[in-house]
N, C-alpha and C. Protein backbone atom coordinates (compact mmCIF):
# COMPACT_ATOMS: atom_id res chain seq x y z
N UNK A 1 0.83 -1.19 0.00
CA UNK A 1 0.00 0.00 0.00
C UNK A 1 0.87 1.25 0.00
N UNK A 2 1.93 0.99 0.80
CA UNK A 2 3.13 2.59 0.63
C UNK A 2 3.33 2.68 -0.55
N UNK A 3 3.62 1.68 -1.29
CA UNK A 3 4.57 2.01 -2.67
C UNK A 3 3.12 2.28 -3.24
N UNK A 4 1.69 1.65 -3.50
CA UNK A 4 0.93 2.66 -4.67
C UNK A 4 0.81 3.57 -4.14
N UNK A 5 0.99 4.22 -2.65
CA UNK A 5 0.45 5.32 -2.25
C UNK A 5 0.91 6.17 -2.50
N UNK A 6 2.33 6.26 -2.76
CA UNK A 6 3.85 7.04 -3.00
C UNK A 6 4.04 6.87 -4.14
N UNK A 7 3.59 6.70 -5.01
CA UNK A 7 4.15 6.57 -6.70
C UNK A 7 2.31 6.44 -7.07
N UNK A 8 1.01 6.20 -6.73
CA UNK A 8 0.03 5.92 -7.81
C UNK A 8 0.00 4.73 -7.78
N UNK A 9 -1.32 4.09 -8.45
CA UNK A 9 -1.21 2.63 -8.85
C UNK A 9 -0.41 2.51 -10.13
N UNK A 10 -0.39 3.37 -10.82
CA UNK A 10 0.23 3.34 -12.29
C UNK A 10 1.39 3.04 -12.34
N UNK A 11 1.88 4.31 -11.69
CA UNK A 11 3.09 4.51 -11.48
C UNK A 11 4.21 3.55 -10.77
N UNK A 12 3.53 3.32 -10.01
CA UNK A 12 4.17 1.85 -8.93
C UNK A 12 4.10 0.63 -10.03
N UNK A 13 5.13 -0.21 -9.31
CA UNK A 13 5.64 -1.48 -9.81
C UNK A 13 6.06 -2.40 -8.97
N UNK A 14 5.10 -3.80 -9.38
CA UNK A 14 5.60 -5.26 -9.01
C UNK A 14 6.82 -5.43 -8.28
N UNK A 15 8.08 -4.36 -9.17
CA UNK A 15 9.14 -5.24 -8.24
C UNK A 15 9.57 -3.84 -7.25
N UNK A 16 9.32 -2.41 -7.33
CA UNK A 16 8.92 -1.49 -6.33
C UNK A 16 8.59 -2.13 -4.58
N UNK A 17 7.28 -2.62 -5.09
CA UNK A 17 6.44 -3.05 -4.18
C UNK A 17 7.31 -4.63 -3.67
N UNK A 18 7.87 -5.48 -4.68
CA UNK A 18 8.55 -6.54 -3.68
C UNK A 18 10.13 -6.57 -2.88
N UNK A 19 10.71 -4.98 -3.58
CA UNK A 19 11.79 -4.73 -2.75
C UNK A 19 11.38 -4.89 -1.38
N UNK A 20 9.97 -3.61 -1.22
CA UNK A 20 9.63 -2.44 -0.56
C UNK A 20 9.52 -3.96 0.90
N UNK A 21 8.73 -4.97 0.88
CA UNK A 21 8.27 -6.07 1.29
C UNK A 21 9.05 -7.03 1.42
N UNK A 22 10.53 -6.95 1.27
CA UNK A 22 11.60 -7.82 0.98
C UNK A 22 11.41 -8.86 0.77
N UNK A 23 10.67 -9.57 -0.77
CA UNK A 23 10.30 -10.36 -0.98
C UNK A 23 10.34 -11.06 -2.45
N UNK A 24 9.99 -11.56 -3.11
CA UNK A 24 10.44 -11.73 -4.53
C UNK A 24 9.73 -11.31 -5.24
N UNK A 25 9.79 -10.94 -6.85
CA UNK A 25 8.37 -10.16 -7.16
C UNK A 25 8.01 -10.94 -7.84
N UNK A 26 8.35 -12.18 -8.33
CA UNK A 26 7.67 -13.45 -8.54
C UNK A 26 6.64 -14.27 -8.16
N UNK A 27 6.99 -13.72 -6.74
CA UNK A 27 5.68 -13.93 -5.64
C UNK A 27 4.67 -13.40 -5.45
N UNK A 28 4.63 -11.76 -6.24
CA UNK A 28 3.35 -10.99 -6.44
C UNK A 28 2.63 -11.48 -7.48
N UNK A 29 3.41 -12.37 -8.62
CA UNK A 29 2.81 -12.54 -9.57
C UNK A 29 2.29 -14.31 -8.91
N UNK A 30 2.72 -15.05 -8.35
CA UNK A 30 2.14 -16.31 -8.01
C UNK A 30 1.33 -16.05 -7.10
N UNK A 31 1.17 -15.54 -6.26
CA UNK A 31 -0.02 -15.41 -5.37
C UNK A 31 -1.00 -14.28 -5.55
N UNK A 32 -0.87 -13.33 -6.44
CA UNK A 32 -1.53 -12.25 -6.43
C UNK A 32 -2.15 -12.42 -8.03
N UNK A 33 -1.37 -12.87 -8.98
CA UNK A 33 -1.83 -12.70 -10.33
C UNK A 33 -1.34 -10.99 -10.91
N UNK A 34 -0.55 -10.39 -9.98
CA UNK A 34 0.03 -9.48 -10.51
C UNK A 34 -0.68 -8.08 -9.88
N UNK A 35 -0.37 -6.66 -10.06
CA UNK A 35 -0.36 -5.81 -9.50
C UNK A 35 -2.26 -5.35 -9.00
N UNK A 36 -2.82 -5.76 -10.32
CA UNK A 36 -4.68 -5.60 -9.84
C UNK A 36 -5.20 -6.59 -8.40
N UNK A 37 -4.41 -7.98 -8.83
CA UNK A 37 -4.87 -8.83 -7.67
C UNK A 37 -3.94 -8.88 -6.72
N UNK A 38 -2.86 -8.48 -6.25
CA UNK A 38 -2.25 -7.45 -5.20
C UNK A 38 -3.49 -6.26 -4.45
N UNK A 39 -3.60 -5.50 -5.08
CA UNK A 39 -4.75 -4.27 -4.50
C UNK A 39 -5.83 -5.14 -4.21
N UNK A 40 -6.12 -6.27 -4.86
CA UNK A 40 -7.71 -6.51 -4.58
C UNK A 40 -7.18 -7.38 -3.24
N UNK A 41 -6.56 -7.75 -2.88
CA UNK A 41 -6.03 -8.35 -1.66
C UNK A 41 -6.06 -8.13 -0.44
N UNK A 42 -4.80 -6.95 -0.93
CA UNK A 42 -5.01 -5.49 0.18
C UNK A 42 -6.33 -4.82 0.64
N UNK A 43 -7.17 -4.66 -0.42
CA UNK A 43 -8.71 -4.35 -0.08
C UNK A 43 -9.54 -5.23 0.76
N UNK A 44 -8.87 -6.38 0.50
CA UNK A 44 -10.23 -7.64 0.92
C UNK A 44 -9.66 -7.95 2.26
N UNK A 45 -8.22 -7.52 2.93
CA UNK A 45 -7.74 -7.91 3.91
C UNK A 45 -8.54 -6.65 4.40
N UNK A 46 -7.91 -5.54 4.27
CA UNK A 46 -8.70 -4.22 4.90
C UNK A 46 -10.12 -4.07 5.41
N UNK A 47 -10.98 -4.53 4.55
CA UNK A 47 -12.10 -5.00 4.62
C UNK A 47 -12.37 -6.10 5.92
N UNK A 48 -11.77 -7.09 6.04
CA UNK A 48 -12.10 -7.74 7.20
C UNK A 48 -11.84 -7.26 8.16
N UNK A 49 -10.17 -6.54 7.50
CA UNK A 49 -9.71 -5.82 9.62
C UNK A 49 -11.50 -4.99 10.02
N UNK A 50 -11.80 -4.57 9.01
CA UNK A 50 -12.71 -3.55 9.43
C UNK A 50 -14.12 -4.42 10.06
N UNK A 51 -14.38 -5.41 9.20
CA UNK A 51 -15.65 -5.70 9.81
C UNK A 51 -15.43 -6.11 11.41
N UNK A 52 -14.14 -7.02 11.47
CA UNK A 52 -13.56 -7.45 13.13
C UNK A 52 -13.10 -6.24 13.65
N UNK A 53 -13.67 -4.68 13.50
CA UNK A 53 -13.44 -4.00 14.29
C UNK A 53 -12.08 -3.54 14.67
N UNK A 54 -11.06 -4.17 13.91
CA UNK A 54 -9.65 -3.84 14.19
C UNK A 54 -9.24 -2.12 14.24
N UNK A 55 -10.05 -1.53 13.64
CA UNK A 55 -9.63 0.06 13.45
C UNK A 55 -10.81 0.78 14.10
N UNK A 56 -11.63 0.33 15.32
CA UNK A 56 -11.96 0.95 15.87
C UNK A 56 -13.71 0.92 15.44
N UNK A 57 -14.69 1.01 16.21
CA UNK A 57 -16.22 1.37 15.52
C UNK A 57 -16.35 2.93 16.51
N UNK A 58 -17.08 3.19 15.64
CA UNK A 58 -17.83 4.87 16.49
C UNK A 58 -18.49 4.72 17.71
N UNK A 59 -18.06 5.35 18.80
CA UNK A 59 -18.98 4.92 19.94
C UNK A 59 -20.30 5.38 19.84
N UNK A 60 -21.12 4.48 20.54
CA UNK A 60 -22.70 4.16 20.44
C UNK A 60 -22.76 5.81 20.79
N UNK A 61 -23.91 6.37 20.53
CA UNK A 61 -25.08 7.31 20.65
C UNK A 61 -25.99 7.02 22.00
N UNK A 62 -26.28 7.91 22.70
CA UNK A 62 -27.74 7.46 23.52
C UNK A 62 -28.65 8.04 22.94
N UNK A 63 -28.57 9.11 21.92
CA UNK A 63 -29.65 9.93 21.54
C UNK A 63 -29.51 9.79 20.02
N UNK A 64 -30.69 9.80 19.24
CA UNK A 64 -30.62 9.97 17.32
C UNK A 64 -29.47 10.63 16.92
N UNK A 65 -29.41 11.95 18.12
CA UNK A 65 -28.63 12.92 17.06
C UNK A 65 -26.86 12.34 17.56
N UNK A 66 -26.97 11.63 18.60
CA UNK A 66 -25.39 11.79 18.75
C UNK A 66 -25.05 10.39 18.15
N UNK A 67 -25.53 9.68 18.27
CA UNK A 67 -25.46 8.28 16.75
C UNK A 67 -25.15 8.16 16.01
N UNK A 68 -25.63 9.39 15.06
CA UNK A 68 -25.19 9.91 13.74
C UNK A 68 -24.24 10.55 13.86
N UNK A 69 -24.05 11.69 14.72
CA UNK A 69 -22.80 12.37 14.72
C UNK A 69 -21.69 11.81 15.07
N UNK A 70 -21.81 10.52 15.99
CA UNK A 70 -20.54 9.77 16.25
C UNK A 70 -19.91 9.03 14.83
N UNK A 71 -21.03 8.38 14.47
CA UNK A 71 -20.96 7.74 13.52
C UNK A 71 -20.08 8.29 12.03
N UNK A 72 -20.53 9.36 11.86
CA UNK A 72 -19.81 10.55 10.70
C UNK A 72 -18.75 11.27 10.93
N UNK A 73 -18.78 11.75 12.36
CA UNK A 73 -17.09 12.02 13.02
C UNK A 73 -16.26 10.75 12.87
N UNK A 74 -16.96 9.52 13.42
CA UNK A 74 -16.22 8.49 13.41
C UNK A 74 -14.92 8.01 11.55
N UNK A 75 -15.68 8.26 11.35
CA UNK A 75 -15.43 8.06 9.68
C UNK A 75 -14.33 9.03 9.01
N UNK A 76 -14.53 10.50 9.56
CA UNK A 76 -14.34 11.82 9.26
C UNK A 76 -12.17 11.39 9.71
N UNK A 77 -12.67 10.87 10.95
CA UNK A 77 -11.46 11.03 11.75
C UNK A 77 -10.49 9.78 10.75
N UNK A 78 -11.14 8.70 10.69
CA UNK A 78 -10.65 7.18 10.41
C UNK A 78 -9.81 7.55 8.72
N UNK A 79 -10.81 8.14 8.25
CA UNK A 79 -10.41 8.69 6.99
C UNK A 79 -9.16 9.32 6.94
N UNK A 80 -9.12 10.16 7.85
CA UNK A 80 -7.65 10.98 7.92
C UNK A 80 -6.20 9.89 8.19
N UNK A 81 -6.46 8.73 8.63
CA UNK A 81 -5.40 7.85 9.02
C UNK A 81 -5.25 6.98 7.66
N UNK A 82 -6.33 6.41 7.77
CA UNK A 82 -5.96 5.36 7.06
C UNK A 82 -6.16 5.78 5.30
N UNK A 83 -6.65 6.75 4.55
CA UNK A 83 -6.78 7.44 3.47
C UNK A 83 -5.85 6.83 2.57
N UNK A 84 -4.54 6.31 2.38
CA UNK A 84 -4.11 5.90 1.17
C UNK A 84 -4.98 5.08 0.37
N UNK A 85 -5.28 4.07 1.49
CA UNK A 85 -6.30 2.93 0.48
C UNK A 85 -7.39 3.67 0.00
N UNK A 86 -8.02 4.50 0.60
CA UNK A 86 -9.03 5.05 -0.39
C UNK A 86 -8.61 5.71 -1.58
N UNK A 87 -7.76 6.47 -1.37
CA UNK A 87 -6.97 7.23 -2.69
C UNK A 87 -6.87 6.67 -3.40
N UNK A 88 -6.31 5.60 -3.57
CA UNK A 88 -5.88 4.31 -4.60
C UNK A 88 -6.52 3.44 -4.88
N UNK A 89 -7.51 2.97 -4.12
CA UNK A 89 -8.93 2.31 -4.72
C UNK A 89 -9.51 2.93 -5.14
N UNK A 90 -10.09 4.06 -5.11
CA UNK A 90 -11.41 4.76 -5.66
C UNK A 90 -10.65 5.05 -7.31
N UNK A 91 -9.55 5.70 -6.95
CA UNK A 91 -8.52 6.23 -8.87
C UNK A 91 -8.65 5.14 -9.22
N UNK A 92 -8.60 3.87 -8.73
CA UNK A 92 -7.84 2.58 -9.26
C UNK A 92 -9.76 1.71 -9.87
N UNK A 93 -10.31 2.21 -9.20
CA UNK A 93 -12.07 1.71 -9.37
C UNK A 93 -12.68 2.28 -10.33
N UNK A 94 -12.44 3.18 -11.21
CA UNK A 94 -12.99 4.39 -12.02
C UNK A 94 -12.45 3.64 -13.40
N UNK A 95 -11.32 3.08 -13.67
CA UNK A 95 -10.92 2.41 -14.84
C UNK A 95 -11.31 0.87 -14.77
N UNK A 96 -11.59 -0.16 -13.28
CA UNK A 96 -10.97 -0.74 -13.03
C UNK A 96 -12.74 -2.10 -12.64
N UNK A 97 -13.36 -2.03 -13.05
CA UNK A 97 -14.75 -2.93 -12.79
C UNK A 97 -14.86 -4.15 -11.54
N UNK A 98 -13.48 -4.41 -11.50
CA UNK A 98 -13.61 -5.56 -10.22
C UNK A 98 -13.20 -4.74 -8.84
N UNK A 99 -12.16 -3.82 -9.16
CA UNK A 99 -11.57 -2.67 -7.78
C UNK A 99 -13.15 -2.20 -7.78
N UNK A 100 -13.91 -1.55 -8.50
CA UNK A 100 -14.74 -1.16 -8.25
C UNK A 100 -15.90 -1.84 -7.38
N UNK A 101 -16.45 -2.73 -7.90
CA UNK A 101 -16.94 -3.91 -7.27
C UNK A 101 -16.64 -4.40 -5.87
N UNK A 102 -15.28 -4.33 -5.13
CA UNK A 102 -14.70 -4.76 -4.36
C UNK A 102 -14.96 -3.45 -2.87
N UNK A 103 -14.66 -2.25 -3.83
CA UNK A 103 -15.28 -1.13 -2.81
C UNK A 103 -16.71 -1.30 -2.41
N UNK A 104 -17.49 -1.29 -3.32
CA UNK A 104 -18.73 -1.06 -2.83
C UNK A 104 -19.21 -2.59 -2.23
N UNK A 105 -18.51 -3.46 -2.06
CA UNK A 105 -18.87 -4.57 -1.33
C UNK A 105 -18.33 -4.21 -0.09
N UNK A 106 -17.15 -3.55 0.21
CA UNK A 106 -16.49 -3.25 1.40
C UNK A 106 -17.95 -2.41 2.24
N UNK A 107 -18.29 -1.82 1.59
CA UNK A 107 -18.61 -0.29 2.13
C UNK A 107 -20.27 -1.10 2.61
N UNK A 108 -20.50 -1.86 1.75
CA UNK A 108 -22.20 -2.71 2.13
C UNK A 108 -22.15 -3.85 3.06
N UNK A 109 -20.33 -4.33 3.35
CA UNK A 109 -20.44 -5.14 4.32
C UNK A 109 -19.92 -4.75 5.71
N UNK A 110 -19.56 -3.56 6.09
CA UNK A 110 -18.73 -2.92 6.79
C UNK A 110 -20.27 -1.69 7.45
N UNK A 111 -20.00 -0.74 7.01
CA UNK A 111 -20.83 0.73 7.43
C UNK A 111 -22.23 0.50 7.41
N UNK A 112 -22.55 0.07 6.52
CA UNK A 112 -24.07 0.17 6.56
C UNK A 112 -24.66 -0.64 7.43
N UNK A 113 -24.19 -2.19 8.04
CA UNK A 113 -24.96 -3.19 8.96
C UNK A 113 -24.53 -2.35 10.08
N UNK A 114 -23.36 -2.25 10.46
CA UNK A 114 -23.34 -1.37 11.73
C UNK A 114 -24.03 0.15 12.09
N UNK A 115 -24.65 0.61 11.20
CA UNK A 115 -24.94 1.75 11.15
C UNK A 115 -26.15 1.47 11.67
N UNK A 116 -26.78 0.12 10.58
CA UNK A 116 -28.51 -0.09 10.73
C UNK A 116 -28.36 -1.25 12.18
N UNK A 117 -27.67 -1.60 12.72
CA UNK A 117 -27.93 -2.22 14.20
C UNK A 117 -27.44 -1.22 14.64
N UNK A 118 -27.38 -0.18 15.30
CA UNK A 118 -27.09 0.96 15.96
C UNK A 118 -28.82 1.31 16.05
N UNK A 119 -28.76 2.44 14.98
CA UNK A 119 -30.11 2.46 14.54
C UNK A 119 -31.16 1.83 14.92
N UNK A 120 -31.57 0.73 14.87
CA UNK A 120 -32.22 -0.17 15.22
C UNK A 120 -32.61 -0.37 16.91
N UNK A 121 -31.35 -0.63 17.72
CA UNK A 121 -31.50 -0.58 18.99
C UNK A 121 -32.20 1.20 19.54
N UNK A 122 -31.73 2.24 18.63
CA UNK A 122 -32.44 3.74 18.96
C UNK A 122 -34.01 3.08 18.91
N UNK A 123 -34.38 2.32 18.01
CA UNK A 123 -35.82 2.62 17.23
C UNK A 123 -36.15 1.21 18.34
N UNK A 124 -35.71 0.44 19.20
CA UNK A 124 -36.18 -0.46 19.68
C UNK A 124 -36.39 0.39 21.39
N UNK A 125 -35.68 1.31 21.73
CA UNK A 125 -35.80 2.29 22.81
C UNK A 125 -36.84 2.94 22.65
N UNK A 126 -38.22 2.94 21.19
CA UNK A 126 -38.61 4.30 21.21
C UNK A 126 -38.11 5.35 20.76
N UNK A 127 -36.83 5.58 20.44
CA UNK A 127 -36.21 6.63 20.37
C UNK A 127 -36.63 7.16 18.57
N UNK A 128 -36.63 6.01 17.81
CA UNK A 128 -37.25 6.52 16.15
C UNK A 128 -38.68 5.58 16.06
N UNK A 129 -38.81 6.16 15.22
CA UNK A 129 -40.18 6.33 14.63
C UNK A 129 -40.29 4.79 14.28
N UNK A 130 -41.16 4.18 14.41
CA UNK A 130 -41.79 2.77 13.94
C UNK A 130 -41.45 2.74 12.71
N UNK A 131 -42.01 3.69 11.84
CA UNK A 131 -42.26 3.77 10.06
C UNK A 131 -41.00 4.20 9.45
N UNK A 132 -39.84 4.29 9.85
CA UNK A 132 -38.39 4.88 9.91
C UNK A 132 -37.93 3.13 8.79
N UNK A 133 -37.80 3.98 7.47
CA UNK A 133 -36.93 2.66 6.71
C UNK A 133 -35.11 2.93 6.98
N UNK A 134 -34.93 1.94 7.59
CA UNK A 134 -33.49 1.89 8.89
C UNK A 134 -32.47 1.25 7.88
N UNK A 135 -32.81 0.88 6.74
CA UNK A 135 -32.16 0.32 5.62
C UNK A 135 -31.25 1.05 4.64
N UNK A 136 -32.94 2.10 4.78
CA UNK A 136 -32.47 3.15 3.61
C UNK A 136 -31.68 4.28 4.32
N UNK A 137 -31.75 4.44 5.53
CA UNK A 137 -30.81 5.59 6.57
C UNK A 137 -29.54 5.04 6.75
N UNK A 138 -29.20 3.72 6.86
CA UNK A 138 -27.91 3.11 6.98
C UNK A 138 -27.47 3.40 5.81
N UNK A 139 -28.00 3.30 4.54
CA UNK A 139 -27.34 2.90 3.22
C UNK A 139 -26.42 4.57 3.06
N UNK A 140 -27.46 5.51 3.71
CA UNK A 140 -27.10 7.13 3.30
C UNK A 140 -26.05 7.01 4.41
N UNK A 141 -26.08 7.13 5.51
CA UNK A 141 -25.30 7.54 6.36
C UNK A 141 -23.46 6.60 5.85
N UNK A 142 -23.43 5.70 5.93
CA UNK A 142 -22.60 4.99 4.94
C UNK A 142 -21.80 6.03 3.52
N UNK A 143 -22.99 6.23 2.61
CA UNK A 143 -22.12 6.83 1.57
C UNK A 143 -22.13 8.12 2.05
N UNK A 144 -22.68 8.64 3.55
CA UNK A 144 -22.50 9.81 3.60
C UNK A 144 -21.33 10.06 4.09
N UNK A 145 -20.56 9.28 5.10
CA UNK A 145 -19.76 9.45 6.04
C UNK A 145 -18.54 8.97 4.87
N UNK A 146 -18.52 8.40 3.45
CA UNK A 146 -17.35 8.39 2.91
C UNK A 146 -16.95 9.60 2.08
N UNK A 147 -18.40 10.35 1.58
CA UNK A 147 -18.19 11.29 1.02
C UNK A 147 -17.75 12.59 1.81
N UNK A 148 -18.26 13.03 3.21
CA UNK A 148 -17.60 13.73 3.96
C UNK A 148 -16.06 13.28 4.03
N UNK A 149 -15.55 12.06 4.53
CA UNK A 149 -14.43 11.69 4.96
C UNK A 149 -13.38 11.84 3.91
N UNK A 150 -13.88 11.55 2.84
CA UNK A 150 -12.98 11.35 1.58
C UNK A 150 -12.79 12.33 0.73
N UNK A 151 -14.32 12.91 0.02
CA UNK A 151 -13.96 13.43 -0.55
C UNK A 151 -13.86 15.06 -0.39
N UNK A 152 -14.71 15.61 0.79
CA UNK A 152 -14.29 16.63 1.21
C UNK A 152 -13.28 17.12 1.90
N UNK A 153 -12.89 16.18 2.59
CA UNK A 153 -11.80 15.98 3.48
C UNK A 153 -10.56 15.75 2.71
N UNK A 154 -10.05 14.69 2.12
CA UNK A 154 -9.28 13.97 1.02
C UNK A 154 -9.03 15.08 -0.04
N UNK A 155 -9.76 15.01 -0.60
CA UNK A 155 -9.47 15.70 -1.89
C UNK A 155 -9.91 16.99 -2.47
N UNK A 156 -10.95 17.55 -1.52
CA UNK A 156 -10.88 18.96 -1.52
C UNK A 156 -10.33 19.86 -0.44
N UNK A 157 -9.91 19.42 0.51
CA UNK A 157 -9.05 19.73 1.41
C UNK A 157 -9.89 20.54 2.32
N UNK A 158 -11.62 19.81 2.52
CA UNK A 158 -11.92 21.02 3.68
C UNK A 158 -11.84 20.20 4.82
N UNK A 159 -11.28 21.85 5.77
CA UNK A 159 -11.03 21.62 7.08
C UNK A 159 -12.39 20.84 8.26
N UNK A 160 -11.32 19.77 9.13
CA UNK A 160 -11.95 18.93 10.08
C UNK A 160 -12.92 20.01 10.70
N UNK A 161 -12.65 20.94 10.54
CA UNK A 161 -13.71 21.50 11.99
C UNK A 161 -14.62 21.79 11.41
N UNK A 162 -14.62 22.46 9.95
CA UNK A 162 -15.69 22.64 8.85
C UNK A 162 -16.65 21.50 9.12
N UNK A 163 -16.15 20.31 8.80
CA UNK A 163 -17.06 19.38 8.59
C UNK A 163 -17.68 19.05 9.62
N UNK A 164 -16.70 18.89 11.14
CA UNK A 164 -17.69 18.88 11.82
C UNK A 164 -18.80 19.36 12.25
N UNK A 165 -19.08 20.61 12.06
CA UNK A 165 -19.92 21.92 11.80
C UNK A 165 -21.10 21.06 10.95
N UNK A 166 -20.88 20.74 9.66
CA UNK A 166 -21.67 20.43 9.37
C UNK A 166 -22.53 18.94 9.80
N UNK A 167 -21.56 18.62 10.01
CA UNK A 167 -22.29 16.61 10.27
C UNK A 167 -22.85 17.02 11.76
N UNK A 168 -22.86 17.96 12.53
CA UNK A 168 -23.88 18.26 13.62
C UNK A 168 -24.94 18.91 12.89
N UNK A 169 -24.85 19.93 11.94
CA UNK A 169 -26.29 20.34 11.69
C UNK A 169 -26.67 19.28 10.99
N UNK A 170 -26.25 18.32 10.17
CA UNK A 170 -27.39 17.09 9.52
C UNK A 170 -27.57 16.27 10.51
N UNK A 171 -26.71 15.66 11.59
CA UNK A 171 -27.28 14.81 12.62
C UNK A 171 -28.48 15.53 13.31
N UNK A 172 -28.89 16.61 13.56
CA UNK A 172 -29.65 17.33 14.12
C UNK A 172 -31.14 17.54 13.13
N UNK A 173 -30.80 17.48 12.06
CA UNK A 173 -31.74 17.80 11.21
C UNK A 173 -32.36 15.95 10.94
N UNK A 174 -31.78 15.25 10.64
CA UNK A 174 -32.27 13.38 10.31
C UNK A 174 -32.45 12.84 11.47
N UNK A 175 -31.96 13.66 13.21
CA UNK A 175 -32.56 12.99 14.24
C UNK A 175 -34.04 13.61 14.21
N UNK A 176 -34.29 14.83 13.75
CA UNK A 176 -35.41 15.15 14.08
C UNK A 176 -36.54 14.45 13.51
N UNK A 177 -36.06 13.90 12.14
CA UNK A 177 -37.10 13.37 10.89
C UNK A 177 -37.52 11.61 11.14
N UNK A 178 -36.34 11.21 11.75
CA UNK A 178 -36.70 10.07 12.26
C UNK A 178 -37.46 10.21 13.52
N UNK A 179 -37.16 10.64 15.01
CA UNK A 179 -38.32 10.90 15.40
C UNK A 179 -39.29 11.30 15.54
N UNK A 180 -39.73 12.02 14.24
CA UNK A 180 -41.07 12.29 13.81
C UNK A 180 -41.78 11.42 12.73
N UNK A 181 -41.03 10.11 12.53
CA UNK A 181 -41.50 8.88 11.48
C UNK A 181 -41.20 9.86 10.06
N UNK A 182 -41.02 10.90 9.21
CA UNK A 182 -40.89 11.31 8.08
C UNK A 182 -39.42 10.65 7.37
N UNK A 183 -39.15 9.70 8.23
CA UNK A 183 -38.23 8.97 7.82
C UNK A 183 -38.29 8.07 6.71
């Protein structure tokens, strides 16, 4: 992941990457099938650290609005660390039909179930609305918290405090709508 991160996926190379790993680059090509199934690797390992929680989950909410806001800070922050892999999957997903594929499986097996059992336990407190589709609020909060994290953050370079600014006025505004069922 250093070497595409530091040179591009393009730019980087097989035997770059098996110096970098002190390893043979023969070996990227026998176990990986070469530099695409390398990344898709790296993704699919990343992906599990994440579902086993290895990099941390957002702490629980007691209230709608701080749920969400943990949840989108949570992301906001995570983003700032770990960001190469996104950089380089998402460039690398835009040309790339299986990288692509591989993200949005990450992102549907990772953010969104944890988002909607969070959620869920609010709406089992009473706390949301009966008629609240908890499916379709996970699915947003998910691509919401990558598009704050990533691409405002990432690649347009707005500032953490900016955003936090904002992901309190939308947690404030979607706690209200869920406990009023307009969810």
């Amino acid at each position: 992941m250093a070497v595409f991160a530091a040179h591009g996926y393009d730019a980087a190379t097989t035997r770059a990457v098996a110096e970098t790993a002190g390893v043979s680059e023969q070996l990227i090509q026998r176990y990986f099938g070469g530099k695409a199934g390398l990344l898709r690797a790296i993704m699919q390992n990343y992906a599990e650290s994440d579902r086993a929680g290895r990099f941390g989950v957002p702490p629980a909410g007691d209230t709608v609005t701080a749920e969400i806001e943990n949840f989108l800070r949570f992301y906001l922050d995570r983003e700032r660390k770990y960001g190469d892999l996104a950089r380089v999957a998402i460039y690398r997903s835009i040309v790339d039909p299986k990288i692509a594929a591989e993200v949005a499986r990450m992102f549907t097996q990772s953010r969104e179930p944890l988002a909607h059992e969070r959620l869920l336990s609010l709406k089992a407190k009473g706390l949301i609305s009966a008629a609240a589709d908890l499916s379709a609020v996970a699915h947003v909060l998910s691509t919401l918290s990558f598009a704050l994290a990533f691409n405002d953050q990432l690649l347009f370079g707005r500032s953490a405090a900016a955003l936090r600014k904002s992901i309190r006025a939308f947690a404030r505004i979607a706690a209200a709508g869920l406990e009023a069922g307009e969810a």
